[in-house]
Protein backbone atom coordinates (compact mmCIF):
# COMPACT_ATOMS: atom_id res chain seq x y z
CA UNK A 1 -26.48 -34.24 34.88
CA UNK A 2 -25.20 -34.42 38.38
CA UNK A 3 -22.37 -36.50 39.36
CA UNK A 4 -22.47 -38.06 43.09
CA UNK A 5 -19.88 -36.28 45.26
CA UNK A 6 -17.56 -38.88 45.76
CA UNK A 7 -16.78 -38.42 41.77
CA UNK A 8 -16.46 -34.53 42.55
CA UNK A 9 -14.34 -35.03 45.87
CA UNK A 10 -12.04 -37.92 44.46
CA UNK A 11 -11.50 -35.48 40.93
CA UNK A 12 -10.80 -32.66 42.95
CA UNK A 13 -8.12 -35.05 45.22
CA UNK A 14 -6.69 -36.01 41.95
CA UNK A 15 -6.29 -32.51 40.96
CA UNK A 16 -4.31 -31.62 44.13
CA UNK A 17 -2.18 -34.57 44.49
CA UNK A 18 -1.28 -33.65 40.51
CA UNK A 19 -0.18 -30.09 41.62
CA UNK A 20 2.35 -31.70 43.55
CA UNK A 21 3.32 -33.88 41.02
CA UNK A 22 2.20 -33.39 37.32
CA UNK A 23 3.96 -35.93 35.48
CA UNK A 24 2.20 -38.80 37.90
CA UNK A 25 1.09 -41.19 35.08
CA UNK A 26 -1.56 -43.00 36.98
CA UNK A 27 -2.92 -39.86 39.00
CA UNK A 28 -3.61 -38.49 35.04
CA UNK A 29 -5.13 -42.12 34.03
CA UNK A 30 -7.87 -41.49 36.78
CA UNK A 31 -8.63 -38.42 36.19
CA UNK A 32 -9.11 -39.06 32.35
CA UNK A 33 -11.36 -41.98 33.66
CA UNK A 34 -13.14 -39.94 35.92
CA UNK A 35 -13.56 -37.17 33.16
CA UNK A 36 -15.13 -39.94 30.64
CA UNK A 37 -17.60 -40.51 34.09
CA UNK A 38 -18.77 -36.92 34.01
CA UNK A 39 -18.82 -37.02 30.10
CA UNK A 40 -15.97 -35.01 29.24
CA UNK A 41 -14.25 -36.40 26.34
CA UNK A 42 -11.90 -33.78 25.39
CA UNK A 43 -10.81 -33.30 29.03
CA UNK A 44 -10.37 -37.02 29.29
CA UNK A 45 -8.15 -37.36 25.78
CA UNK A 46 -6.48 -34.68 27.17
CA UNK A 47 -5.17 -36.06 30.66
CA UNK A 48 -4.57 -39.45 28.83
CA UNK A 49 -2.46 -38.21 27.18
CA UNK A 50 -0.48 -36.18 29.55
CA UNK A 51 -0.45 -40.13 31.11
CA UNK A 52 0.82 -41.65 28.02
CA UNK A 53 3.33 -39.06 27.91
CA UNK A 54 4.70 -39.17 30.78
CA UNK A 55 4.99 -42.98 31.91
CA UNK A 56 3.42 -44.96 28.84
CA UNK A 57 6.85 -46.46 27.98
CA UNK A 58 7.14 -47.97 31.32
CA UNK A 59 3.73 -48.81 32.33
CA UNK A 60 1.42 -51.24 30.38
CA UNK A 61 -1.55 -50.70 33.08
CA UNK A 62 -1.06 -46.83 31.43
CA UNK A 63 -0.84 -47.95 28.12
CA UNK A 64 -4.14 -49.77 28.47
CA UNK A 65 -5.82 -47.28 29.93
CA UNK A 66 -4.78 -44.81 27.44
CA UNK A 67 -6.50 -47.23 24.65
CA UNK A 68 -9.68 -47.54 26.71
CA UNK A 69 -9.49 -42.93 26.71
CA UNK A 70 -9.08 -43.30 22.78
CA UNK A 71 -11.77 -46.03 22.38
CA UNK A 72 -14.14 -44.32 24.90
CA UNK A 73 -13.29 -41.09 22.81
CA UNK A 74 -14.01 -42.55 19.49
CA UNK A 75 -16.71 -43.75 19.96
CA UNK A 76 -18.21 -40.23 20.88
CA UNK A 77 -17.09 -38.67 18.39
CA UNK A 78 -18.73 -41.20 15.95
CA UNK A 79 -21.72 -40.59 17.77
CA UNK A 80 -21.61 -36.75 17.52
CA UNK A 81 -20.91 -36.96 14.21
CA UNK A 82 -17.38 -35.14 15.15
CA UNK A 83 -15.41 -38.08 13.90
């Protein structure tokens, strides 16, 4: 499957701005969203959680977004017979 390069380009923009900061709870959030675009689940729990993590306490837009990751998530892995 190919992805349109605006997904590629913005991921990859998400991936620098994180280098500068790694704990940035929203930056994380969108790129677990964009990894559930490209269909990559584990990658996508993954920064979600590194999201939660970091600002979850504080934030309920990251809280909610974490849920849709594990919902998103579940729901594969029901479907792959994984869960």
């Amino acid at each position: 499957m190919e992805f349109p390069a605006t997904t590629i380009s913005a991921a990859e923009s998400y991936e620098q701005a994180l280098a500068l900061d790694p704990t940035h709870g929203a930056l994380l959030q969108n790129l677990a969203s964009l990894s559930l675009e490209r269909g990559r689940h584990r990658e996508a729990l993954a920064y979600s959680e590194r999201s939660y993590e970091a600002e979850g306490a504080h934030s309920k837009e990251i809280v909610a977004g974490h849920q849709r990751t594990l919902e998103h998530v579940a729901g594969w892995l029901h479907g792959a017979g994984e869960g």
